[in-house]
Protein backbone atom coordinates (compact mmCIF):
# COMPACT_ATOMS: atom_id res chain seq x y z
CA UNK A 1 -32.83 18.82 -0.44
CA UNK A 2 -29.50 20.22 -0.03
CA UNK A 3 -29.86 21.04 3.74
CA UNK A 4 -31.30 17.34 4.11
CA UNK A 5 -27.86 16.24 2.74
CA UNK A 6 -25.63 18.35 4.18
CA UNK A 7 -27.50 17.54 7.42
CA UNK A 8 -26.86 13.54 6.87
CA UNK A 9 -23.23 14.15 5.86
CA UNK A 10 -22.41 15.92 9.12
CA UNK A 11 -23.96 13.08 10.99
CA UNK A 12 -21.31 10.49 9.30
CA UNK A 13 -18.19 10.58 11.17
CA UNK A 14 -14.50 11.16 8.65
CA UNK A 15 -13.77 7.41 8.24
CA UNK A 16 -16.81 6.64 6.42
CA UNK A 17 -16.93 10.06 4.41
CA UNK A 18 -13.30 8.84 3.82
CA UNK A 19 -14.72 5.77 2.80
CA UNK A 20 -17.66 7.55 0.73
CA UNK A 21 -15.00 9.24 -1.28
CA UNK A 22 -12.56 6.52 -2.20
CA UNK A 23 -16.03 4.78 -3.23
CA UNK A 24 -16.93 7.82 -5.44
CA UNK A 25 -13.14 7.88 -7.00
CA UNK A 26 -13.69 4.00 -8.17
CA UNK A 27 -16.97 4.69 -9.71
CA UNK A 28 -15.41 7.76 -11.15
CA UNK A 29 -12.27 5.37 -12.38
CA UNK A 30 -14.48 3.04 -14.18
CA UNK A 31 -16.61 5.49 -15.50
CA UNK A 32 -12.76 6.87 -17.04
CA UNK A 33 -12.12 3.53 -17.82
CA UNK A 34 -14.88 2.68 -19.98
CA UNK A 35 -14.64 5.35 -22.18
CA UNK A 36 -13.80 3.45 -25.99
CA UNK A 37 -10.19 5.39 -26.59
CA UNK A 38 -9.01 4.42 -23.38
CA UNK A 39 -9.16 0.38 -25.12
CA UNK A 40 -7.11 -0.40 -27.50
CA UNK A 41 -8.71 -0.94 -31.10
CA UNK A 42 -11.22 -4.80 -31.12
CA UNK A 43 -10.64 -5.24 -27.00
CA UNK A 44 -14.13 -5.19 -25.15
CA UNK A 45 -14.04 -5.82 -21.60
CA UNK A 46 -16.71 -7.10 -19.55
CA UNK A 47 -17.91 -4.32 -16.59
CA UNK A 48 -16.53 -6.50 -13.57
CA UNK A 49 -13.20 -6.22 -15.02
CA UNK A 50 -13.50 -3.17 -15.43
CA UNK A 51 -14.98 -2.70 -11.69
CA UNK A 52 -11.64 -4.68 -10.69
CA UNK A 53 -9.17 -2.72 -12.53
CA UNK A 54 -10.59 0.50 -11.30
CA UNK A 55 -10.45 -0.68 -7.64
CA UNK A 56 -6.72 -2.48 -7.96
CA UNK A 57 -5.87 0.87 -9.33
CA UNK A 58 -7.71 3.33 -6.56
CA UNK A 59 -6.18 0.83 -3.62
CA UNK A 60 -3.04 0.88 -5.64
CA UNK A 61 -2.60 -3.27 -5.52
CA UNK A 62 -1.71 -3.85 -8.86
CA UNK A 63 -3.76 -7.01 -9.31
CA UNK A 64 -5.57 -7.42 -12.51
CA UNK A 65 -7.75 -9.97 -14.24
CA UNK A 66 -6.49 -8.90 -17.82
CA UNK A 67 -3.21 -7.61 -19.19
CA UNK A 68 -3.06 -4.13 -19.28
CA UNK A 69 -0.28 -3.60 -22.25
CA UNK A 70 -2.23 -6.09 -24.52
CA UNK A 71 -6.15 -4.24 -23.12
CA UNK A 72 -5.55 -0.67 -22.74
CA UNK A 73 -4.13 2.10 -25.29
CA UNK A 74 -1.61 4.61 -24.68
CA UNK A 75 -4.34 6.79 -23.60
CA UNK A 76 -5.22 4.52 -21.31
CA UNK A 77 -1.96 4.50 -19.83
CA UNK A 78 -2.17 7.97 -18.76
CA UNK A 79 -5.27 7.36 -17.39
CA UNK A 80 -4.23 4.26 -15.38
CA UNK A 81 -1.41 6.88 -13.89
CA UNK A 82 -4.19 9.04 -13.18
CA UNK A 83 -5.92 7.04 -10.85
CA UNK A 84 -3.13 5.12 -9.23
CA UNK A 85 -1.53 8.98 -8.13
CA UNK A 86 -5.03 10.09 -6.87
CA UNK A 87 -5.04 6.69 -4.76
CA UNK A 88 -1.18 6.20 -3.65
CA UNK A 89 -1.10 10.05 -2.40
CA UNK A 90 -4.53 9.51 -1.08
CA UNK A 91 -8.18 11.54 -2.43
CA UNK A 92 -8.09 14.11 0.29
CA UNK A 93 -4.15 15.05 -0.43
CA UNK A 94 -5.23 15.67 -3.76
CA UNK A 95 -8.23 17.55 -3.15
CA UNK A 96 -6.97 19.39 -0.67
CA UNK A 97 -4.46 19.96 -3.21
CA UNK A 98 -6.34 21.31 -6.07
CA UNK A 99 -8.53 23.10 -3.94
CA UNK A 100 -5.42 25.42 -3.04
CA UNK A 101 -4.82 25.75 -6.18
CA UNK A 102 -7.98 27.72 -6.52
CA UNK A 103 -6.93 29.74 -2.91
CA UNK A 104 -9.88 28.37 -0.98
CA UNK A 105 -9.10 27.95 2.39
CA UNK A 106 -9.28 24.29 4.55
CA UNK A 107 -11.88 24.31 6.76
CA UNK A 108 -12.35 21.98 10.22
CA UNK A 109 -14.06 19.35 8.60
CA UNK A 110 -11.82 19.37 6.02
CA UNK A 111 -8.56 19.33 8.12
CA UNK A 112 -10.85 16.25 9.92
CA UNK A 113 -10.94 14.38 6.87
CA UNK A 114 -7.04 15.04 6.24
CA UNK A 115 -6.43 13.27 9.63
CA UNK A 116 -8.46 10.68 9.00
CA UNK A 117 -6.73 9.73 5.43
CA UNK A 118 -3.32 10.19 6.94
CA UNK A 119 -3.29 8.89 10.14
CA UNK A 120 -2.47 12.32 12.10
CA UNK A 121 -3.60 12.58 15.93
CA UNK A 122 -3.40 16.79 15.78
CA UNK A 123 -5.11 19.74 13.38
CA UNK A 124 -2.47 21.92 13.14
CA UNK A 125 0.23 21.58 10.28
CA UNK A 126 -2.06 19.26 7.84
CA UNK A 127 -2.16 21.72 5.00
CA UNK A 128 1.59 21.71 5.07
CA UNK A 129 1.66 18.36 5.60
CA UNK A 130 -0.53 17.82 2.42
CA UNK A 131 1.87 20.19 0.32
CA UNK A 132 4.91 18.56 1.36
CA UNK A 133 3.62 15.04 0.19
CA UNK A 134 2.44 16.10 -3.49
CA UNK A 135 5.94 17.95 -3.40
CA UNK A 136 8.24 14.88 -2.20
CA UNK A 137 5.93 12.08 -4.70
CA UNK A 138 6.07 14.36 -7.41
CA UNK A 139 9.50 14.97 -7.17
CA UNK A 140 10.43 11.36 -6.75
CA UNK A 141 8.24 10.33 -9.85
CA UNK A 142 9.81 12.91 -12.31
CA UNK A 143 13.53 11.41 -10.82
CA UNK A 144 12.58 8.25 -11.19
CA UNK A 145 11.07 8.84 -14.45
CA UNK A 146 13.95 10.45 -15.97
CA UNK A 147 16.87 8.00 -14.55
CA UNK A 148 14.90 4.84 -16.25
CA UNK A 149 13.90 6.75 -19.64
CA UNK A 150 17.60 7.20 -20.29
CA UNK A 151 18.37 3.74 -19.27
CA UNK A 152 15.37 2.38 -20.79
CA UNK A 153 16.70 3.63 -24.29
CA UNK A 154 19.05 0.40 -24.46
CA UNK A 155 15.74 -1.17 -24.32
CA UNK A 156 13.04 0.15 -26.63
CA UNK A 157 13.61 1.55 -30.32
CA UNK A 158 12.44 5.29 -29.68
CA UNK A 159 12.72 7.70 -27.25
CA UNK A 160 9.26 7.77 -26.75
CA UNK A 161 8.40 4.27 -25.92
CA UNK A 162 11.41 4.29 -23.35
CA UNK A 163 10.31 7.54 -21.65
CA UNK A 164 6.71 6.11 -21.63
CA UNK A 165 7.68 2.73 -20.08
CA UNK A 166 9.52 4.73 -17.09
CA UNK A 167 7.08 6.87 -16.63
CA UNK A 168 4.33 4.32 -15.64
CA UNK A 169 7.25 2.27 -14.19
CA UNK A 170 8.20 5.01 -12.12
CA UNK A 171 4.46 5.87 -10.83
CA UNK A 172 3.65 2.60 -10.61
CA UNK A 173 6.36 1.89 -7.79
CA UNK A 174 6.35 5.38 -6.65
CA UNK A 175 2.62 4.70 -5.40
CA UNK A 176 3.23 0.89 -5.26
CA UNK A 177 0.61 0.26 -8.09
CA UNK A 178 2.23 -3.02 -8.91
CA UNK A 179 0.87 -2.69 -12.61
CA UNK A 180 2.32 -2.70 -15.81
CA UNK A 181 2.69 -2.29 -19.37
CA UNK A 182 5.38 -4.87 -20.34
CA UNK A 183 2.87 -7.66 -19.72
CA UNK A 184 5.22 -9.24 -17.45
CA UNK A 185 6.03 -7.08 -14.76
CA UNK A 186 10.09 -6.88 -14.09
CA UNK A 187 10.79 -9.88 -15.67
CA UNK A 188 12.40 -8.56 -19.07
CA UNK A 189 14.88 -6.65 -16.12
CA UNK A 190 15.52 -9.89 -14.10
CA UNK A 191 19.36 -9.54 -15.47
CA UNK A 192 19.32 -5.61 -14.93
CA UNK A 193 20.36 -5.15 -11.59
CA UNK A 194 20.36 -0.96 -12.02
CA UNK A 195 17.04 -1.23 -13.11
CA UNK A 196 16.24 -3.28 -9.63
CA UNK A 197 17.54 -1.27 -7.28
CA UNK A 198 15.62 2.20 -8.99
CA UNK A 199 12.66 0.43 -8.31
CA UNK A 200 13.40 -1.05 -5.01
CA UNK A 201 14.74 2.82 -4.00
CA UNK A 202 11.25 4.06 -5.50
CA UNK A 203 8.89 1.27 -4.04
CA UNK A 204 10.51 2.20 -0.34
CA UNK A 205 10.53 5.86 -0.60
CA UNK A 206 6.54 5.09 -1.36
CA UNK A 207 5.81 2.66 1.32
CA UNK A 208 7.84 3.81 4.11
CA UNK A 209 5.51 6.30 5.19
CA UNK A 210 5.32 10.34 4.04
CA UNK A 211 6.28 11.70 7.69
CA UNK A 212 9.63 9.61 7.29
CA UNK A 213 10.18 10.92 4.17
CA UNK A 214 8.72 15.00 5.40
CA UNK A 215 11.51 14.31 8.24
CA UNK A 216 14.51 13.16 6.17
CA UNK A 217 13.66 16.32 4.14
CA UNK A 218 13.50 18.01 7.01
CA UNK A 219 17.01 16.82 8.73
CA UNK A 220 18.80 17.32 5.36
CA UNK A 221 17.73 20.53 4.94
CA UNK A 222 18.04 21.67 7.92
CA UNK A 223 19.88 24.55 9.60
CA UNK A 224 23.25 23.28 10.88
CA UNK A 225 24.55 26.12 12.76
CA UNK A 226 21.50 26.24 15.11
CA UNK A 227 22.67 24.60 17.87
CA UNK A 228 19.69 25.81 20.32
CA UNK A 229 17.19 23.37 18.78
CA UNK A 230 18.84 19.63 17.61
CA UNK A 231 16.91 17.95 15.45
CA UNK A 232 14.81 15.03 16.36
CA UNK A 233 13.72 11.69 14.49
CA UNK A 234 9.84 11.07 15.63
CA UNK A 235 9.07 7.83 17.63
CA UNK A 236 7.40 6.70 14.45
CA UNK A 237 10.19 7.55 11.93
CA UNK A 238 12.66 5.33 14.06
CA UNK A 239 9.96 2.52 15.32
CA UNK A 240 8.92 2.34 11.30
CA UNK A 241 12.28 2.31 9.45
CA UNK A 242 14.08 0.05 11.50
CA UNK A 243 10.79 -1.99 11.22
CA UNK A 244 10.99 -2.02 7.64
CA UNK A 245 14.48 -2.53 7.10
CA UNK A 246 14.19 -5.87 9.61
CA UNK A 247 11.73 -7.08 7.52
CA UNK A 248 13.52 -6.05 4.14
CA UNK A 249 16.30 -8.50 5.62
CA UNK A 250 13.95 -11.21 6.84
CA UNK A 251 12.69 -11.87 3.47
CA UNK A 252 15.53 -11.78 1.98
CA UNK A 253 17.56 -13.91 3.99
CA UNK A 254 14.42 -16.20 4.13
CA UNK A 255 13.94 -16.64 0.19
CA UNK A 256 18.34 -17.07 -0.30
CA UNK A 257 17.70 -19.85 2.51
CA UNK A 258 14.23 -21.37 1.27
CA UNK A 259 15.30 -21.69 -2.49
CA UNK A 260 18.96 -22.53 -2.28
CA UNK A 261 18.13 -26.02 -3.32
CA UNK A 262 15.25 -24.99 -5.54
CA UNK A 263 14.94 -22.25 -7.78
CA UNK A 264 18.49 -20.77 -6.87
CA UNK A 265 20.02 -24.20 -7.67
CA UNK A 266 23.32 -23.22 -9.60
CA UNK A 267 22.67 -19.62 -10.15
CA UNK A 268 25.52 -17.61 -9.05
CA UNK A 269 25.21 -15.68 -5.95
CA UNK A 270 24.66 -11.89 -7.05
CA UNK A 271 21.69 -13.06 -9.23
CA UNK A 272 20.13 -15.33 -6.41
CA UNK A 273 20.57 -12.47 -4.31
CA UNK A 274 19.10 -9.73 -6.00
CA UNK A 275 15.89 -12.63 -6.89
CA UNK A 276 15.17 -12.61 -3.24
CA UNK A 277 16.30 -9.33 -2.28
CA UNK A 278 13.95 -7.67 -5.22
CA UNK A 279 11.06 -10.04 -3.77
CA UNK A 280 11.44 -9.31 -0.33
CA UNK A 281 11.18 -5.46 -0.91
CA UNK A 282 8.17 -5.70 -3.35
CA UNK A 283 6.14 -7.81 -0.62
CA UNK A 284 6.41 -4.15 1.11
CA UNK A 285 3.69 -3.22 -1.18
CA UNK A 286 5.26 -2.99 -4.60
CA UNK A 287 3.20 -5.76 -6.00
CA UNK A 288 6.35 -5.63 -8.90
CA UNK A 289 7.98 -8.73 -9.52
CA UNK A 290 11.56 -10.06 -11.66
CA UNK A 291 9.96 -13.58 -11.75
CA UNK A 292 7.32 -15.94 -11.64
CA UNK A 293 6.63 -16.21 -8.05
CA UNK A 294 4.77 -19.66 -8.55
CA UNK A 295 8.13 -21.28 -9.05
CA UNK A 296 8.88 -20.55 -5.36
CA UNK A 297 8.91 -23.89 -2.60
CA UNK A 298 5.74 -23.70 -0.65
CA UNK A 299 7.88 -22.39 2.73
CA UNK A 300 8.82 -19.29 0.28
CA UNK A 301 5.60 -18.34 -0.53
CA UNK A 302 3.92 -18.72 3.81
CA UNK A 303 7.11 -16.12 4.01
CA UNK A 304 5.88 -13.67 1.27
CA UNK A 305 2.40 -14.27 2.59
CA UNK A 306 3.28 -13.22 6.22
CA UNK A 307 5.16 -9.98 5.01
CA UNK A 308 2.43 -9.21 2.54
CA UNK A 309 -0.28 -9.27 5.65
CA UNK A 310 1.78 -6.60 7.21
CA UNK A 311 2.70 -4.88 4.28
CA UNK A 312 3.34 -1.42 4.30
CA UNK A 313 4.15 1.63 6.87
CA UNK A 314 1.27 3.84 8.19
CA UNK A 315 0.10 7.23 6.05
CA UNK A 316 1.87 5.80 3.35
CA UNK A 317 0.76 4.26 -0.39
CA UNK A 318 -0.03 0.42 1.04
CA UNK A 319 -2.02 -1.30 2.94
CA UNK A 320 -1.67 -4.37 5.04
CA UNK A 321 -1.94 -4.15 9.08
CA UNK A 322 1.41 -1.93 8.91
CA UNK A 323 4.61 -2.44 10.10
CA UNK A 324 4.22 -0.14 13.06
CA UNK A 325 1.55 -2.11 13.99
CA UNK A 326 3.22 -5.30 13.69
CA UNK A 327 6.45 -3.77 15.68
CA UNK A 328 3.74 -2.41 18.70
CA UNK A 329 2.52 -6.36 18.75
CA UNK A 330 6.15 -8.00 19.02
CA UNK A 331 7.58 -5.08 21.70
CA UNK A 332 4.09 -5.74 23.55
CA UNK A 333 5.04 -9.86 23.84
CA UNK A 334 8.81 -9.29 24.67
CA UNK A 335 8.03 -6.56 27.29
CA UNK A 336 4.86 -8.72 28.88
CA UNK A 337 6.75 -11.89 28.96
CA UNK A 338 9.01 -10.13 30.98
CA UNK A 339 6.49 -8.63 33.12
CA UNK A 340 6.33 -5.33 32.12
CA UNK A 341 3.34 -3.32 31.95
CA UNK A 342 4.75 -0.43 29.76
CA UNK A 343 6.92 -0.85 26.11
CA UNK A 344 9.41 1.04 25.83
CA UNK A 345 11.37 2.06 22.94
CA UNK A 346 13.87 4.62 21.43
CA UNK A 347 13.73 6.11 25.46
CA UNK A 348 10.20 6.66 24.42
CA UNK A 349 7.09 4.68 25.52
CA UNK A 350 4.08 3.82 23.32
CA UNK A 351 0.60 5.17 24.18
CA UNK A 352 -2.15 2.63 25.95
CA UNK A 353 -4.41 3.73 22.77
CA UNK A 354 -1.92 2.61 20.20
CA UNK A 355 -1.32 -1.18 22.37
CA UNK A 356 -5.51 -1.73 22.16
CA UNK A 357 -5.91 -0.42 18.25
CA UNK A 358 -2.15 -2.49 16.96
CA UNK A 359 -4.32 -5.53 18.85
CA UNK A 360 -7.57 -4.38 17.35
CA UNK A 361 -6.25 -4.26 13.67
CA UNK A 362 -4.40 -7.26 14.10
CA UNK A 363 -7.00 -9.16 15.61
CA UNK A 364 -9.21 -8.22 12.77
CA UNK A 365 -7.32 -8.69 9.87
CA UNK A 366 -6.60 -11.91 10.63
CA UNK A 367 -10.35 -12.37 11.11
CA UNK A 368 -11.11 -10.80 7.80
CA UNK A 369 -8.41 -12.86 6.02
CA UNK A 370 -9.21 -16.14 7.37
CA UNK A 371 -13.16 -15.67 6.38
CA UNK A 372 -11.97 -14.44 2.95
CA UNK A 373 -10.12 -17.44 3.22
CA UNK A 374 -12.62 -19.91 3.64
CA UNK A 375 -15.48 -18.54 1.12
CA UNK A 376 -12.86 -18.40 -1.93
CA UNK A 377 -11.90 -22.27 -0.63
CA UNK A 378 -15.58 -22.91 -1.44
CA UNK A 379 -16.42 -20.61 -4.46
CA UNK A 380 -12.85 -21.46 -6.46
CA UNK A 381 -12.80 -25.03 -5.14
CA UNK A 382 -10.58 -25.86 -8.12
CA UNK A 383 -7.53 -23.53 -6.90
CA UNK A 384 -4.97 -25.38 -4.79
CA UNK A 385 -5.50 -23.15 -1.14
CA UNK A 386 -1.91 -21.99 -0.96
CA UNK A 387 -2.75 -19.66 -4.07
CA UNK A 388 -6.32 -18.62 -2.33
CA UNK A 389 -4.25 -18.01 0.63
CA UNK A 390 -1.53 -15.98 -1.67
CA UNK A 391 -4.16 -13.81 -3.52
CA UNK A 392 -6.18 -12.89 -0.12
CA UNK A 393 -2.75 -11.97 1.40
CA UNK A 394 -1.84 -9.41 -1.55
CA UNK A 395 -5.25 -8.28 -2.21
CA UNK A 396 -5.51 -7.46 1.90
CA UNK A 397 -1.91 -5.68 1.74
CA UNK A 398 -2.50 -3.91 -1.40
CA UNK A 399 0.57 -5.83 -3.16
CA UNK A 400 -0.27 -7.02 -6.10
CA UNK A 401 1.63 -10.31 -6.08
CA UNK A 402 -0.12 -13.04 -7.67
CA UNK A 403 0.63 -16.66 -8.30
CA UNK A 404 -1.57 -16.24 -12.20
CA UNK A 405 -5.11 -17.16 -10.67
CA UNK A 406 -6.74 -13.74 -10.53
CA UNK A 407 -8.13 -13.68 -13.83
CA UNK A 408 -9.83 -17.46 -12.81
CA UNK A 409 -11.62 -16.18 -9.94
CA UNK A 410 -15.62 -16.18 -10.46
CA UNK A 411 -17.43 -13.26 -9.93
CA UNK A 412 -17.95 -13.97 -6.51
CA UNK A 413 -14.36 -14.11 -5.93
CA UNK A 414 -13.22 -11.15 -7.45
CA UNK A 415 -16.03 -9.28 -5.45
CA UNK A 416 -13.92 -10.71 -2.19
CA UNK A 417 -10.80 -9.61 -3.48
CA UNK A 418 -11.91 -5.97 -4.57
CA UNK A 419 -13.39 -5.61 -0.69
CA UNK A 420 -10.20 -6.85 0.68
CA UNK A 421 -8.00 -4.24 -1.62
CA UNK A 422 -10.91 -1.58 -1.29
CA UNK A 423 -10.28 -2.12 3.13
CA UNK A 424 -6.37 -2.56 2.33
CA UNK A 425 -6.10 0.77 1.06
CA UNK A 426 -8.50 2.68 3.36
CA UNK A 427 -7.16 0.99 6.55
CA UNK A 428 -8.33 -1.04 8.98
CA UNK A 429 -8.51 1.78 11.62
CA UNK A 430 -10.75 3.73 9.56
CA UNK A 431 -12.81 0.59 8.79
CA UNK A 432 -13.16 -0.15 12.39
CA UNK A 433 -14.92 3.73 12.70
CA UNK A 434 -16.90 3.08 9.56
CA UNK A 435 -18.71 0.28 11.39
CA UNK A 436 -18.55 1.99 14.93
CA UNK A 437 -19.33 5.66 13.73
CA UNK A 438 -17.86 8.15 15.67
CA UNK A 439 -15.99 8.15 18.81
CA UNK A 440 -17.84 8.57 22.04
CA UNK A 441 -16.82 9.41 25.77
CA UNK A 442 -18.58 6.90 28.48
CA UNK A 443 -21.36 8.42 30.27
CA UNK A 444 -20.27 5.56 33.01
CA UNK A 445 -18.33 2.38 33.98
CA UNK A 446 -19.13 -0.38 35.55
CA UNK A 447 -17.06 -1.80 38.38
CA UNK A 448 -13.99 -3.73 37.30
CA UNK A 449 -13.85 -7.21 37.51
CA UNK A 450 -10.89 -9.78 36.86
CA UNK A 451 -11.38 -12.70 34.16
CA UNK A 452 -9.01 -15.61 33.75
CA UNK A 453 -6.68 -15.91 30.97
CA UNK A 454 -4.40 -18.01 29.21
């Protein structure tokens, strides 16, 4: 029976053993979940909300059909953490982690899988790779942790509630979770601007991708008077920061500009700007909020829809189609309507490979969206389709952002959104593989032939 198994496992290729485990952790998660301590005392929930939590927490989107201060217990709290650090840092960085821990060694398949989850293109370096990133979160959580439990003491009557709000405030926009235990999100902090810009420093560090944050490490650290080798930013550490910062500064010029005649009317300009700049940097991934997005003009929200479909950077805590893949796209339509066959960037040009799969992914997540799209149009007929199009949006990039219709959906629509946060946090690429299996070499090609286009 065992051989049988192991047989059929080596036939599946990493995405969808990937997959297979990510599946396993939610059924684990609701299993942890339903245990009775983890509720507080009189609160039953029904098992589809309980299905949903556990996959909002695994994809770390932060959508919930319940409100998880007035549902769960402290214990639950710590359990919530649980899951959302074994799906921001990712299942195989935390096996791979505790499985050191016991000083086994990674084998191929294993370092296969690591690639897989992370987005890597070589073997060699993964297990340091995978130490480095349970290092950096780690470390970032405990800072972040500590700076709001000392500031959160203004706020709460004991030291233990304040240190226990920043400590699931902290993981929870470390691994851009977007839950939370104030049963409002941010919105008791709309006036604390320190408070803002902890979680805006803590939501980036998580959604800017790990190899940025391996290479920062890596630069600051380094040796200085070792002039033989000077230290080089990756293509991807330039392509995706300056990515995300661009965006960061879309949206938040976007919002000031939107909703200076509407929900900024006759605030003054620090708090209108933090508002948008705080909502811009959460549509990253952060799924945290300081307001009630709903009040936002209907051109607001299409902007915080577009930046939630590309969401996050790659081999990072979100999902969405990326921001490297949304940078490949735009340097593709510059450089071809200028008649270039090649892009180049940062004296660097991208790979053929990467063009097709940016096109691929984006090609297909707009398919997936749209069709997600059109059955919740049908199945929550009642919901006005600029908070349908909203919810797929933040489900598909793993925000978290809602505009208060989740816990309406119908079974059938929360099934929709848990596949679209499930795929979010997986990736597209790998759910490409999943359906294709593994990669194969042509045997032979056909003769070439050119079609019209355009």
């Amino acid at each position: 029976m065992w051989k049988d198994l192991r047989h059929w496992l080596d036939k599946l290729s990493p995405a969808q053993v990937i997959s297979g485990y990510y599946l396993l952790a939610v059924s684990v998660s609701v299993l942890l979940l339903r245990i009775p301590a983890v509720h507080k005392p009189g609160v039953e929930v029904a098992f589809i909300d309980t299905v949903f939590t556990a996959v909002s927490a695994v994809s770390v989107t932060g959508l919930t059909v319940l409100n998880i201060s007035e549902t769960y217990s402290v214990f639950g709290y710590f359990v919530i953490m649980f899951i959302l650090q074994f799906g921001g840092i990712g299942i195989m960085a935390l096996g791979t982690f505790f499985w050191l821990l016991l000083g086994r060694k990674i084998g191929l398949r294993g370092r296969r899988l690591i690639m897989v989850d992370h987005n890597q293109y070589a073997l060699s370096g993964l297990v340091n790779l995978i130490r480095e990133i349970i290092k950096i979160i780690l470390v970032i959580e405990t800072l972040g942790a500590l700076i709001l439990g000392f500031h959160f003491l203004k706020y709460y009557s004991t030291f233990e509630q304040a240190f226990l709000h920043a400590l699931f405030a902290s993981v929870s926009a470390t691994t851009n979770g977007g839950m939370d235990i104030t049963g409002v999100s941010l919105q008791p902090y709309a006036g604390d601007y320190f408070v803002q810009i902890i979680n805006i420093i803590l939501i980036t560090l998580g959604a800017i991708g790990f190899p940025v944050l391996i290479e920062t490490k890596a630069y600051l650290f380094r040796n200085q008077w070792d002039n033989e080798q000077p230290f080089r930013f990756s293509l991807f550490a330039k392509l995706t920061t300056v990515t995300y910062a661009v965006l960061l500064v879309f949206g938040t010029i976007i919002l000031i500009v939107m909703e200076f005649g509407h929900y900024f009317n006759d605030m003054s300009w620090h708090k209108s700007f933090f508002y948008a700049f705080f909502q811009s940097a959460t549509t990253r991934s952060g799924g945290l909020s300081t307001m009630d997005v709903s009040e936002f003009t209907m051109p607001s929200l299409l902007a915080m829809c577009f930046l939630m479909f590309i969401g996050a950077s790659p081999s990072s805590v979100g999902g969405g189609i990326r921001t490297t893949t949304f940078a490949i796209n735009i340097l593709f339509l510059y450089h071809f309507a200028k008649g270039n066959r090649d892009i180049k960037v940062f004296k660097r040009e991208i790979h053929e490979d990467d063009i097709l799969k940016s096109f691929a992914i984006t090609l297909l997540a707009m398919g997936m969206c749209f069709l997600s799209i059109v059955i919740l149009s049908i199945t929550e007929h009642e919901l006005h389709i600029i908070e349908i199009l909203f919810e797929v949006c933040s489900a598909f990039g793993t925000t978290g952002l809602s505009m208060g219709i989740t816990p309406e959906l119908s079974n059938i629509g929360k099934c929709i959104i848990m596949a679209l946060m499930f795929i979010g946090r997986i990736g597209l690429t790998s759910f490409l593989f999943i359906i294709g299996g593994k990669e194969k070499q042509p045997n032979f090609h056909y003769p070439k032939e050119r079609v019209i286009i355009g």
